[in-house]
Protein backbone atom coordinates (compact mmCIF):
# COMPACT_ATOMS: atom_id res chain seq x y z
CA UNK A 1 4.80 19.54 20.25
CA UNK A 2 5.69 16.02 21.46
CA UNK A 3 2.03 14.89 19.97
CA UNK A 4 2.66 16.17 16.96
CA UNK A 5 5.45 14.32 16.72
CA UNK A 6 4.18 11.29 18.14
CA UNK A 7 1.40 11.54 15.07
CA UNK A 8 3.96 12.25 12.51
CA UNK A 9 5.58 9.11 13.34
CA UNK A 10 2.93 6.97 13.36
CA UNK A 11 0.78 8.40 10.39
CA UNK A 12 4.47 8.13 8.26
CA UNK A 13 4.45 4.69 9.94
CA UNK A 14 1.00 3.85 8.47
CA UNK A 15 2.25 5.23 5.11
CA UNK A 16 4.91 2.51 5.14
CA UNK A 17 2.51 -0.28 6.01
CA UNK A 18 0.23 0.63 3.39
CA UNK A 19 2.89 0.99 0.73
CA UNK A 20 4.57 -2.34 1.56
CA UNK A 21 1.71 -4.23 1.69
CA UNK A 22 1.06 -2.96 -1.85
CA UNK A 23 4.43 -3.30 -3.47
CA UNK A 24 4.80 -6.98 -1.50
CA UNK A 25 1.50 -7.96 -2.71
CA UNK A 26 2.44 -7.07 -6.50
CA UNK A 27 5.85 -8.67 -6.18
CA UNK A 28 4.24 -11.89 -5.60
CA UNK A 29 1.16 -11.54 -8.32
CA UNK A 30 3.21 -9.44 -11.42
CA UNK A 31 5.01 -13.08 -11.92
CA UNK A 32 2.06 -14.59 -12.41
CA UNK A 33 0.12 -12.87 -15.62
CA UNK A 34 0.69 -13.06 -19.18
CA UNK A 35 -1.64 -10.22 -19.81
CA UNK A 36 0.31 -7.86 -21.37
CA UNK A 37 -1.73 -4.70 -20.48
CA UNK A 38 -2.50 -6.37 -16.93
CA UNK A 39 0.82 -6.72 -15.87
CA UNK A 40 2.24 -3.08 -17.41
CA UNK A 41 -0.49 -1.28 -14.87
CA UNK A 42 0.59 -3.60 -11.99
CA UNK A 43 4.49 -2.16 -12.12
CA UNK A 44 3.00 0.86 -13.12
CA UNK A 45 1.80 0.81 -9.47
CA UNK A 46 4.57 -1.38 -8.11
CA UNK A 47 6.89 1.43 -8.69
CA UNK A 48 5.08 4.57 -7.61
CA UNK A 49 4.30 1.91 -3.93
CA UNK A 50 8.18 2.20 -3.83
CA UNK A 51 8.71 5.95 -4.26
CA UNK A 52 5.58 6.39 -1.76
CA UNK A 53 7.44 3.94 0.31
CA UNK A 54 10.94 5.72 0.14
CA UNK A 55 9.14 9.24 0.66
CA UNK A 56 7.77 8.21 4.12
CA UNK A 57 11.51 6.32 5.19
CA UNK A 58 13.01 9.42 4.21
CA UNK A 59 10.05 12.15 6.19
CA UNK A 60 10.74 9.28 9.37
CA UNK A 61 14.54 9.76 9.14
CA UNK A 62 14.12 13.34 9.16
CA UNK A 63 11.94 13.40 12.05
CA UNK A 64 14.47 11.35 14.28
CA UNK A 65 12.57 7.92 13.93
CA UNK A 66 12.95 4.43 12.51
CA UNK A 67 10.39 2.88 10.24
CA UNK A 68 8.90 -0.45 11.45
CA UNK A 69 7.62 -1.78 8.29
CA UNK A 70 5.23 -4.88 7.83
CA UNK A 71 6.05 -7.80 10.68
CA UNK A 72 7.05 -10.42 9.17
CA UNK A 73 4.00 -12.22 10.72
CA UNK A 74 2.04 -9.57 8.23
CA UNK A 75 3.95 -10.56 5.28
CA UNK A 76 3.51 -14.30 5.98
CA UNK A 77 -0.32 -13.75 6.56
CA UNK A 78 -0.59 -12.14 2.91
CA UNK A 79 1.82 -14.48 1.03
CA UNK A 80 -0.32 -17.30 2.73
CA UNK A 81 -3.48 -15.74 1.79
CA UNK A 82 -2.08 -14.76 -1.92
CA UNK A 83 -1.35 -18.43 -2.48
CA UNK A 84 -4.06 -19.60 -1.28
CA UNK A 85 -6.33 -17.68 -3.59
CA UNK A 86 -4.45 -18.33 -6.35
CA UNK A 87 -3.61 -22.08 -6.18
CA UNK A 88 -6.25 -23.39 -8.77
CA UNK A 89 -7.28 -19.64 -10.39
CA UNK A 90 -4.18 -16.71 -11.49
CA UNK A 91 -6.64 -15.48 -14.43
CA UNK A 92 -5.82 -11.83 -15.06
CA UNK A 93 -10.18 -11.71 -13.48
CA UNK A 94 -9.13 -13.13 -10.30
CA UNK A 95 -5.96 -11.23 -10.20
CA UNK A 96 -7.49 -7.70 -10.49
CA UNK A 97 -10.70 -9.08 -8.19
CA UNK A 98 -8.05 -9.53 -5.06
CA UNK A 99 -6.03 -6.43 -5.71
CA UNK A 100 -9.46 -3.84 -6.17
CA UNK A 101 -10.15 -5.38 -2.64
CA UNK A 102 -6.85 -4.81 -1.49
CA UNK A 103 -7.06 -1.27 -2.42
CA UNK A 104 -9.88 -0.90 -1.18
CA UNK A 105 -8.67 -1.88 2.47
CA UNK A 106 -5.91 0.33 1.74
CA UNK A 107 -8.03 3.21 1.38
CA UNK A 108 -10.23 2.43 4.34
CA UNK A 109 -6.69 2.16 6.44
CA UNK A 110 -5.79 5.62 4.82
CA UNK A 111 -8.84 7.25 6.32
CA UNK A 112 -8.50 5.49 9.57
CA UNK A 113 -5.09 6.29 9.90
CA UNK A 114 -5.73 10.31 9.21
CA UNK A 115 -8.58 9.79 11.76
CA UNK A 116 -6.00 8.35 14.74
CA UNK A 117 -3.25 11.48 13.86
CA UNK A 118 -5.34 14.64 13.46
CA UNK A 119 -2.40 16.49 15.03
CA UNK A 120 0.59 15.18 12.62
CA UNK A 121 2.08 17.70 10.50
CA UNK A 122 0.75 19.19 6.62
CA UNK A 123 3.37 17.24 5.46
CA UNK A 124 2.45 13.82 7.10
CA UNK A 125 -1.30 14.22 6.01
CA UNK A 126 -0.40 15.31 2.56
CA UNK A 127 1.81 12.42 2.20
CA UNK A 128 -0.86 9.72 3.39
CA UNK A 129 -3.25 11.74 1.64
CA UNK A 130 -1.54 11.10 -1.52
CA UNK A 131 -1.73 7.13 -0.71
CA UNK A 132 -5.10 7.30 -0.27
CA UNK A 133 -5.75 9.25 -3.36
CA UNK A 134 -3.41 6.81 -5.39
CA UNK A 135 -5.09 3.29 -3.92
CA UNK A 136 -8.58 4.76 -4.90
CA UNK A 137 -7.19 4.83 -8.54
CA UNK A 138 -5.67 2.02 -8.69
CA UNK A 139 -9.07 0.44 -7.50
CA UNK A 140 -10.62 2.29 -10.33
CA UNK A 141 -8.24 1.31 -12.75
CA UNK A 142 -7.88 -2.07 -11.97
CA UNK A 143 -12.08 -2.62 -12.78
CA UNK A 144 -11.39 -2.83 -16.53
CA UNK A 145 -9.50 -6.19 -15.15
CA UNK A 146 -12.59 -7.41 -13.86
């Protein structure tokens, strides 16, 4: 019982990571397109990051833990890397070239996270399951972008 628990926690944990990185990541980009259709998809996905994001604080409460969240050594690391990759080029191209990558890490940290926590609850998987599910579209959606 106490490993199922111990997987819930940290596969809901992974759930937050995931989803902040993703709503961080478009908080810092969304300001800087003019494309019209470009930037409706990326709060299109900005906002379903933060109801992902709520859903696992809310399954952590309820299972007696605390979300962790992103260090702020994490954030720092992307905001650095963002800026760096956009200092000379923020075309809508190079935009929607970093963020299909960064979905597809996501995915590959959905899979590896479902991997670590076989033993965390329906609930848990179908949650991160959902992530994964959702950063594999947005990779696919994001492609027209490209």
């Amino acid at each position: 019982m106490e490993n199922q628990k111990n997987d819930n926690l940290n596969l809901l944990e992974a759930v937050v990571q995931n989803t902040e990185m993703g709503k961080n990541t478009l908080e810092q980009i969304v300001p800087m397109t003019d494309d019209v259709q470009f930037k409706a998809e990326l709060l299109r996905e900005r906002n379903i990051y933060r109801e992902l994001n709520q859903e696992a604080h809310t399954a952590i409460e309820a299972c007696g833990g605390t979300a962790q969240g992103q260090s702020a050594m994490a954030k720092l690391n992307t905001k650095m890397g963002i800026s760096m990759k956009t200092l000379t080029d923020k075309s809508t191209r190079n935009l929607a070239e970093m963020l299909t990558q960064g979905s597809g890490m996501g995915v590959v940290d959905c899979v590896k996270a479902q991997k670590d926590y076989p033993n965390a609850a329906p609930g848990a998987k179908r949650l991160m399951q959902k992530v994964q599910d959702f950063e594999e579209d947005n990779r696919i959606r994001l492609e027209r972008f490209l």
